[in-house]
Protein backbone atom coordinates (compact mmCIF):
# COMPACT_ATOMS: atom_id res chain seq x y z
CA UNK A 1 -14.68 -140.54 -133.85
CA UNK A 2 -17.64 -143.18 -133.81
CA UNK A 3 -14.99 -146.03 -133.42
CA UNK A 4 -13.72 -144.09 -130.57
CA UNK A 5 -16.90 -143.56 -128.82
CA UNK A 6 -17.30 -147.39 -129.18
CA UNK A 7 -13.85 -147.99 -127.47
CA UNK A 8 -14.58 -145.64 -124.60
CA UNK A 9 -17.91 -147.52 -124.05
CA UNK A 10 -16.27 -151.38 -124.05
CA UNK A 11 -14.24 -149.49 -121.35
CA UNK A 12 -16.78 -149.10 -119.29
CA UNK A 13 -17.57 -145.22 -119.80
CA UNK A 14 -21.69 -144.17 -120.00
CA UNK A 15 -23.49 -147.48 -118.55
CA UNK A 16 -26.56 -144.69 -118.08
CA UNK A 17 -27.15 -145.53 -121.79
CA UNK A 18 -25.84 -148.89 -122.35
CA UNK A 19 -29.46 -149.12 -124.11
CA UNK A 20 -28.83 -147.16 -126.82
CA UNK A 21 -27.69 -148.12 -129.90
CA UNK A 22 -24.18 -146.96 -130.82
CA UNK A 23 -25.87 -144.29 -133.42
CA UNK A 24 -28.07 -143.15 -130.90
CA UNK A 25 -25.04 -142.71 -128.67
CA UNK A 26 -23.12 -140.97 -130.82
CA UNK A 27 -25.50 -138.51 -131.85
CA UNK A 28 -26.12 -137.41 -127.82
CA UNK A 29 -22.53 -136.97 -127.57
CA UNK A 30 -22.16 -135.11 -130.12
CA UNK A 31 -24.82 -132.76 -128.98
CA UNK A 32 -22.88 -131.85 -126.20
CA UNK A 33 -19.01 -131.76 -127.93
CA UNK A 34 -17.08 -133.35 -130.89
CA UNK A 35 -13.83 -133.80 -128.46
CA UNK A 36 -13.14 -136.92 -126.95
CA UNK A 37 -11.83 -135.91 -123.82
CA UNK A 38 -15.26 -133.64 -123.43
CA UNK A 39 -17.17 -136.43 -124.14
CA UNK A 40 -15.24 -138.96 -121.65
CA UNK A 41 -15.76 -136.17 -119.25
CA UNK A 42 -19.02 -136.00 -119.37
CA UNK A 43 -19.20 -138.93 -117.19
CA UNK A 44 -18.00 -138.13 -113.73
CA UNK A 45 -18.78 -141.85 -112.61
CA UNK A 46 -15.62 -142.43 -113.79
CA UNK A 47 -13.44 -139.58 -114.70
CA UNK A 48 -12.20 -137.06 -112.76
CA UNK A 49 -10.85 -133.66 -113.45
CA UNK A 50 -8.77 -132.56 -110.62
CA UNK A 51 -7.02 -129.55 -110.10
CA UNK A 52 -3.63 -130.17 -107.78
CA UNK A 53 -3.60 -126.04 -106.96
CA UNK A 54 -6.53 -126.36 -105.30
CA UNK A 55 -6.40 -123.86 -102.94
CA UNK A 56 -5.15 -125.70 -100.08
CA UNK A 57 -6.19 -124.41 -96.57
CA UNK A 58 -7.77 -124.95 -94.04
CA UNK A 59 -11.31 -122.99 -94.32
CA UNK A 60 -11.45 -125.27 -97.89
CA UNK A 61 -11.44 -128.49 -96.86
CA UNK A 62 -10.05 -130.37 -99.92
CA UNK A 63 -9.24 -133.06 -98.85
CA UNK A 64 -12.20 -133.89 -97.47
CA UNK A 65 -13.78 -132.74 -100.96
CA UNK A 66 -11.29 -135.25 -102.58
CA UNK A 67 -12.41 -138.02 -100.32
CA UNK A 68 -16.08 -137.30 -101.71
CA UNK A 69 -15.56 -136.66 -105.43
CA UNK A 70 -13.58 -140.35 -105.55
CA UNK A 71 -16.31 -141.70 -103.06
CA UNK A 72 -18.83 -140.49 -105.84
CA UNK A 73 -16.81 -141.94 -109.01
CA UNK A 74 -15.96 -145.33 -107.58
CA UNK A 75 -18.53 -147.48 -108.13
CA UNK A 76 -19.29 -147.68 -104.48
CA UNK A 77 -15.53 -149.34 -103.93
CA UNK A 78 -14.51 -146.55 -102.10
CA UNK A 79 -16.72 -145.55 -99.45
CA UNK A 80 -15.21 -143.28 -96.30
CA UNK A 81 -17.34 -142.27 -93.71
CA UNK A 82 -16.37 -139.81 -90.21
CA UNK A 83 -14.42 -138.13 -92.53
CA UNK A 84 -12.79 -134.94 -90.44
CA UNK A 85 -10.40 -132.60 -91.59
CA UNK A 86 -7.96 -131.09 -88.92
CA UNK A 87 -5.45 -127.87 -89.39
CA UNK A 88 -3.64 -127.07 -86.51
CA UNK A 89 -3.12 -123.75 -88.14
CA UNK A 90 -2.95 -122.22 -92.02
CA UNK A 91 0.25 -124.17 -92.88
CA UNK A 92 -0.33 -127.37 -91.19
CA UNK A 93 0.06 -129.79 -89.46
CA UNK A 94 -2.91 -131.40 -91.41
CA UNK A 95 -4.84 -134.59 -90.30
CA UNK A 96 -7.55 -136.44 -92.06
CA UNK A 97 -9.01 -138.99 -90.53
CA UNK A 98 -12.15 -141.07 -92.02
CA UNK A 99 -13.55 -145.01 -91.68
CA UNK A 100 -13.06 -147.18 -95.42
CA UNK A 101 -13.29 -150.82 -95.16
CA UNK A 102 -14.18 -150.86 -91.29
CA UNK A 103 -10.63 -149.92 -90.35
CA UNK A 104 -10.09 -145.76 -89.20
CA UNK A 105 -7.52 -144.64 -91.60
CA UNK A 106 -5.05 -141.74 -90.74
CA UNK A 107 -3.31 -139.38 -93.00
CA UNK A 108 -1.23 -136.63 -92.27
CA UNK A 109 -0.68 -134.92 -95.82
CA UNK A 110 2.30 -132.24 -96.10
CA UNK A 111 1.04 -129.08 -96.26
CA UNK A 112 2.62 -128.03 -99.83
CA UNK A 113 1.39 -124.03 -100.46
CA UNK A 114 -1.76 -124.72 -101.82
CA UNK A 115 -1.08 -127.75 -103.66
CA UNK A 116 -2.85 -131.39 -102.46
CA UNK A 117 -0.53 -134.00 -101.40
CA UNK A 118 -0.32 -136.71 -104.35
CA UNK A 119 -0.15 -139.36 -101.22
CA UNK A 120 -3.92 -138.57 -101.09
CA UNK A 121 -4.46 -140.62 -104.35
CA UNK A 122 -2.48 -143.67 -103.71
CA UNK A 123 -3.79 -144.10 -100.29
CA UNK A 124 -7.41 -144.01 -101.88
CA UNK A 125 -5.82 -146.51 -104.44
CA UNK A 126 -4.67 -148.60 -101.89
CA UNK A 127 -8.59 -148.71 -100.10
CA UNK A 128 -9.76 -149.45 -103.54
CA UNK A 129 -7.29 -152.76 -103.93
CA UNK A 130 -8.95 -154.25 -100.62
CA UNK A 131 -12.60 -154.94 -102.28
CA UNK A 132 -12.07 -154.39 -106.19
CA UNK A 133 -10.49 -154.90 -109.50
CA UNK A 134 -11.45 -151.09 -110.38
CA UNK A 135 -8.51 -148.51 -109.73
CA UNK A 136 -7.92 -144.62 -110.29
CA UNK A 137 -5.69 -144.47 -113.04
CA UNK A 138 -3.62 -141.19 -113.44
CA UNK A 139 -4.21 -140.70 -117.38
CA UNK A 140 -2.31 -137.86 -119.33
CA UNK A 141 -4.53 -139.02 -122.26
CA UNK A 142 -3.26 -139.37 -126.13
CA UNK A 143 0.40 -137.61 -126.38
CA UNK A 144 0.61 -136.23 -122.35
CA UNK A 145 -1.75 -133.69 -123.86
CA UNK A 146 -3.87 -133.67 -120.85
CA UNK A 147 -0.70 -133.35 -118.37
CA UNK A 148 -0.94 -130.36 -116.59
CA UNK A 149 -2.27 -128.30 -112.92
CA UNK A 150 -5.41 -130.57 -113.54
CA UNK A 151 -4.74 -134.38 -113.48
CA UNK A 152 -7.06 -136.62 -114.25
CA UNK A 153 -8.13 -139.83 -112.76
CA UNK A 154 -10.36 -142.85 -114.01
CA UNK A 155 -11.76 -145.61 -112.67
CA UNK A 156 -10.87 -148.33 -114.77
CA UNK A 157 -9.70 -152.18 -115.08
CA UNK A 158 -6.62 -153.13 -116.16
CA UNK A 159 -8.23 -154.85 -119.30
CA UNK A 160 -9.98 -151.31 -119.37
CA UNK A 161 -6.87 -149.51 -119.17
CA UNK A 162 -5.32 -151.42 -121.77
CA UNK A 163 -7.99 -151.14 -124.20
CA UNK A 164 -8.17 -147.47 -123.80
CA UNK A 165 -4.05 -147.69 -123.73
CA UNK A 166 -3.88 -149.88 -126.76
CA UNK A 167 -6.68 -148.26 -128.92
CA UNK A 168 -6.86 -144.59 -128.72
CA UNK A 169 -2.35 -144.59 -127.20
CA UNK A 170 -4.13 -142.87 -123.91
CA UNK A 171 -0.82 -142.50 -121.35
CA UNK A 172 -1.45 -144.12 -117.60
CA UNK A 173 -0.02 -144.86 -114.83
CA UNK A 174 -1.19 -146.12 -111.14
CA UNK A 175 -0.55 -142.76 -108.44
């Protein structure tokens, strides 16, 4: 598991304690949890649970909560601002409209019964590509184990993703 750790740190996971020793590492992770996806979770900077039966209506404002959680893990990359929400009534049509990279982007996601539009993430993908090497990579983790309702994204390199790919056989792909 201590190799492991290692692996998920040269990725780029917990620079909060890039002091510490690898030892010293270890032992606060395992503190918390002897599970790998635990501990990579533990660090919301760059991974992200989400759940894709989200409850999807209007009085939630997911999307908008989307925009923010990815605004939050990327490293400052990603950075909407006027962000606003609009249902026209409880089944759509939807509009989100928000300000990354200077330009107003508009997206009109299809309103699915309570599941979020996977256009969401490649259109954050796609704002990500116009200042940085860092992209949210769909990961299903070692053996699709972590395929399910929740997906989960992380913000990673491609010599990131490859190490992590290579080394521990975690499944990715660019949504």
């Amino acid at each position: 598991m201590t190799e492991n750790i290692s692996i998920i740190r040269q990725a780029g996971f917990f620079k909060k304690y890039e002091t510490q020793r690898e030892i010293e590492f270890s032992d606060t992770l395992y503190e918390i949890t002897n599970d790998l996806y635990s501990i990579a979770s533990q660090d919301e900077e760059w991974f992200l649970d989400i759940d894709l039966e989200a409850d999807v209506c209007a009085d939630n404002l997911v999307y908008t909560s989307l925009l923010d959680k990815f605004s939050k893990a990327s490293n400052g990359f990603f950075k909407p601002t006027d962000i606003e929400e609009i249902w026209n009534s409880e089944e759509g049509p939807i509009k989100l409209n928000f300000v990354s990279n200077g330009q107003t982007i508009i997206f009109e996601p299809e309103y699915m019964d309570d599941w979020i539009d996977g256009q969401i993430f490649r259109l954050i993908n796609a704002e990500m590509k116009k200042v940085s090497t860092e992209l949210f990579y769909l990961c299903s983790g070692p053996n699709d184990e972590w395929f399910g309702q929740n997906v989960i994204f992380i913000r990673l390199t491609e010599s990131e993703k490859d190490l992590l790919a290579d080394k521990l056989e975690w499944k990715f792909s660019e949504e």
